[in-house]
Protein backbone atom coordinates (compact mmCIF):
# COMPACT_ATOMS: atom_id res chain seq x y z
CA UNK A 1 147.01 51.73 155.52
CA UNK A 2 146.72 50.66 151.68
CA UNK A 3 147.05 47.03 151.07
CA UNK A 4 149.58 45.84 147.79
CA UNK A 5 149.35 42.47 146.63
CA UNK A 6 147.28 41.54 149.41
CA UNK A 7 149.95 42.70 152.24
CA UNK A 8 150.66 45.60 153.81
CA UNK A 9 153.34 47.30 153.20
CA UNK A 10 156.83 47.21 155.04
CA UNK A 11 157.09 49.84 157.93
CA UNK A 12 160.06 51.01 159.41
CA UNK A 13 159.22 52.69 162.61
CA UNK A 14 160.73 52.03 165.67
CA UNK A 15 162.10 54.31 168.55
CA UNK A 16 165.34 52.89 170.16
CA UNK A 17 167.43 52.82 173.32
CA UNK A 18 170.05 51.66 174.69
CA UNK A 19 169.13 49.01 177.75
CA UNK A 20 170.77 50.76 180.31
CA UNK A 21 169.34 53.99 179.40
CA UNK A 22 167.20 55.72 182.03
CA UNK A 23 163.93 57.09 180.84
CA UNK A 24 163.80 60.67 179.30
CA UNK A 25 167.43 60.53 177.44
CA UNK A 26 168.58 61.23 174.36
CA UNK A 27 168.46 57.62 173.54
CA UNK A 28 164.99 56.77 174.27
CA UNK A 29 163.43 59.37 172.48
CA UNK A 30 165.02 58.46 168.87
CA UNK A 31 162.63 58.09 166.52
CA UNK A 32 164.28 57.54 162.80
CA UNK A 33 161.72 56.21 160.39
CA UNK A 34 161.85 55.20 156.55
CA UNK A 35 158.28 55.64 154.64
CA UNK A 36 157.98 55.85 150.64
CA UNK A 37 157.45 59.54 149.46
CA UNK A 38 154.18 58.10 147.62
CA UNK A 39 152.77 57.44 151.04
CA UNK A 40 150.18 59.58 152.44
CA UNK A 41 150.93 62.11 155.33
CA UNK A 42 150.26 61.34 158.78
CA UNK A 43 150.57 63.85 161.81
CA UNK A 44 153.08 61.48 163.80
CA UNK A 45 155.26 61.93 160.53
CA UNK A 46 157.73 64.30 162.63
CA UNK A 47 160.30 66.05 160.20
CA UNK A 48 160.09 64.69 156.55
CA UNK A 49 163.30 64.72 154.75
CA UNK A 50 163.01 63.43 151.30
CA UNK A 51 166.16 61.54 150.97
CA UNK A 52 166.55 61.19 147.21
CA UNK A 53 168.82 62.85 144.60
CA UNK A 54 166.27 63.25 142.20
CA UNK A 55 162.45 64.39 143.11
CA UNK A 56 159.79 62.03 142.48
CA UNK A 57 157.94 61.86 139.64
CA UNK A 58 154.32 63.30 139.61
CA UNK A 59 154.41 64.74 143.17
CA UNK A 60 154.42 68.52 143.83
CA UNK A 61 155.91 69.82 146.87
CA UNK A 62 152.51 70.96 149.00
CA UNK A 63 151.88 67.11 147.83
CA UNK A 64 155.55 65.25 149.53
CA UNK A 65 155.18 68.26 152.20
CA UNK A 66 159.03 67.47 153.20
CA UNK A 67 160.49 69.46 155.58
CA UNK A 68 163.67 69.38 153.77
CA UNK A 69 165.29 68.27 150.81
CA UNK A 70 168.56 66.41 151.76
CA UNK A 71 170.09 65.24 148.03
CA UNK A 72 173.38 64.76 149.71
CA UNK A 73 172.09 61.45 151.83
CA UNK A 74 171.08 59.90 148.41
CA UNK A 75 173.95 57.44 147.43
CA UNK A 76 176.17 59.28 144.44
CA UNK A 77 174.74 59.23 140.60
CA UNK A 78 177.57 56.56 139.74
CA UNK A 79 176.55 54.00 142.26
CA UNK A 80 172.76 54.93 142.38
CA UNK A 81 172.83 54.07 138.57
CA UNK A 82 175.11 50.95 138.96
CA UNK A 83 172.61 49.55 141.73
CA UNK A 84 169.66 50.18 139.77
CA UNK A 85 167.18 48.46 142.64
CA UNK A 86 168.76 45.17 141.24
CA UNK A 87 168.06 42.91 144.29
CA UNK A 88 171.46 40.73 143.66
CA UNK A 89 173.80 43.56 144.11
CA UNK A 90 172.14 44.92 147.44
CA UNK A 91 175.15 43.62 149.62
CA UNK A 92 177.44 45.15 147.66
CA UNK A 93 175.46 48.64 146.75
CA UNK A 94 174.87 48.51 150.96
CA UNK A 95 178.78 48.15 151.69
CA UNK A 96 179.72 51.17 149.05
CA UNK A 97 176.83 53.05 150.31
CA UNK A 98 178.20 53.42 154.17
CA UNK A 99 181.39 54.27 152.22
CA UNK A 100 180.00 57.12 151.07
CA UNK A 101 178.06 57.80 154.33
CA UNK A 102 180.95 57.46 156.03
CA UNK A 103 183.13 59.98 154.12
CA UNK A 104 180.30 62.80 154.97
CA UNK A 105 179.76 62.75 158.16
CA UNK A 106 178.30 66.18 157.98
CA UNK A 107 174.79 64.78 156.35
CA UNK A 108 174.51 62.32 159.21
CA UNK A 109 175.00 65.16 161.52
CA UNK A 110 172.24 67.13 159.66
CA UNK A 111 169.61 64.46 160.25
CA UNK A 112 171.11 63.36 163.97
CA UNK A 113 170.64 66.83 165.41
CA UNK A 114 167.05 66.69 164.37
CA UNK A 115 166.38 63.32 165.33
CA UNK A 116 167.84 64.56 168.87
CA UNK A 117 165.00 67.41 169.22
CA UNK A 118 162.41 64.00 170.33
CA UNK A 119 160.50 65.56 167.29
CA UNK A 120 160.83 62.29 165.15
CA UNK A 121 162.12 62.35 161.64
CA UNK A 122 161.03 60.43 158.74
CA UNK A 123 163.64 59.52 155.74
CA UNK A 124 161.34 60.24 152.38
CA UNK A 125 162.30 58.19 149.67
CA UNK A 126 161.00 56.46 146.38
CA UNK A 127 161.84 53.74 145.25
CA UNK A 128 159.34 50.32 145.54
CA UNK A 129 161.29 48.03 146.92
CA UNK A 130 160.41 48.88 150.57
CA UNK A 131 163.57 46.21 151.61
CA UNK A 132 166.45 47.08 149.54
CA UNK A 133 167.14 50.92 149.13
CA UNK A 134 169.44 53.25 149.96
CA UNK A 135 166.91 54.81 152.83
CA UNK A 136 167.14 51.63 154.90
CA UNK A 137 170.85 51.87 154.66
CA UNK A 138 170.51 55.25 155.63
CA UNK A 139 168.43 54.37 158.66
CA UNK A 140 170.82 51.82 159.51
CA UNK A 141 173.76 54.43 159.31
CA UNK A 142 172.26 57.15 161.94
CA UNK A 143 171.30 54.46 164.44
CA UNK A 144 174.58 52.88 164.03
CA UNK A 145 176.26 56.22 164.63
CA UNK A 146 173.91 56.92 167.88
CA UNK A 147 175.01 53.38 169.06
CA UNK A 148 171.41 52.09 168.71
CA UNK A 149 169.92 50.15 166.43
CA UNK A 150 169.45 46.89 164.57
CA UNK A 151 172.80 45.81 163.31
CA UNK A 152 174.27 45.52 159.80
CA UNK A 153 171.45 43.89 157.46
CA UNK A 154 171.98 41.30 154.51
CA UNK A 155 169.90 40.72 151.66
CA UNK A 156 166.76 39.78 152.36
């Protein structure tokens, strides 16, 4: 794993389950992930979905090898523009985010139904700030829709 500014950097990974789930159900084998497009590939990657409205600068596709391209689970050009990774306005950018989430259910099904195969999927995205972007939201929303997960997250 590369090391910047002498730390490694943020991973989200974790598979999640309900407690009272028995082994072997949908729950335990949910496996949602967030990773920077910039990233290099790695075989437990499951299916890539690049997550952003725009595509990255300087990568080709054989180079982001994403699975899909899912520019409607990027937040909407007003409010992507009005965030602008501005690290004061991540409560509020989070809040209209799952707005927006919530008012397209139809994306979260997209990603949920592959997520459900045991396959893993990874949510591509961006931006640096490994903490505060719309990805991590994102994350946040599916689990929160499977009834798993971490719980609604505040600015770091």
């Amino acid at each position: 794993m590369k090391i910047i500014n002498g730390r490694e950097p943020l991973r989200r990974h974790t598979s999640f389950a309900k407690r009272n789930d028995p082994p072997g159900t949908i729950a335990m084998m949910i496996d949602i992930r967030i990773k920077r497009v910039y990233d290099p590939v790695e075989p437990d990657d499951g299916f890539r979905v690049l997550v952003d409205r725009l595509w990255p600068r300087g990568l080709t596709k054989a180079k982001v090898r994403a699975d899909l391209w899912l520019k409607e689970a990027a937040p909407g050009t007003i409010l992507r523009k009005w965030f602008g990774h501005d690290r004061s306005k991540w409560n509020e950018f989070r809040t209209r985010y799952l707005a927006e989430l919530s008012g397209a259910p139809d994306v979260a099904d997209r990603l949920l139904d592959e997520a459900k195969t045991g396959r893993g999927v990874t949510l591509l995205y961006a931006a640096r700030d490994t903490e505060c972007n719309h990805a991590v939201v994102l994350r946040e929303y599916l689990l929160g829709r499977l009834g798993i997960g971490e719980g609604p997250r505040e600015s770091p």
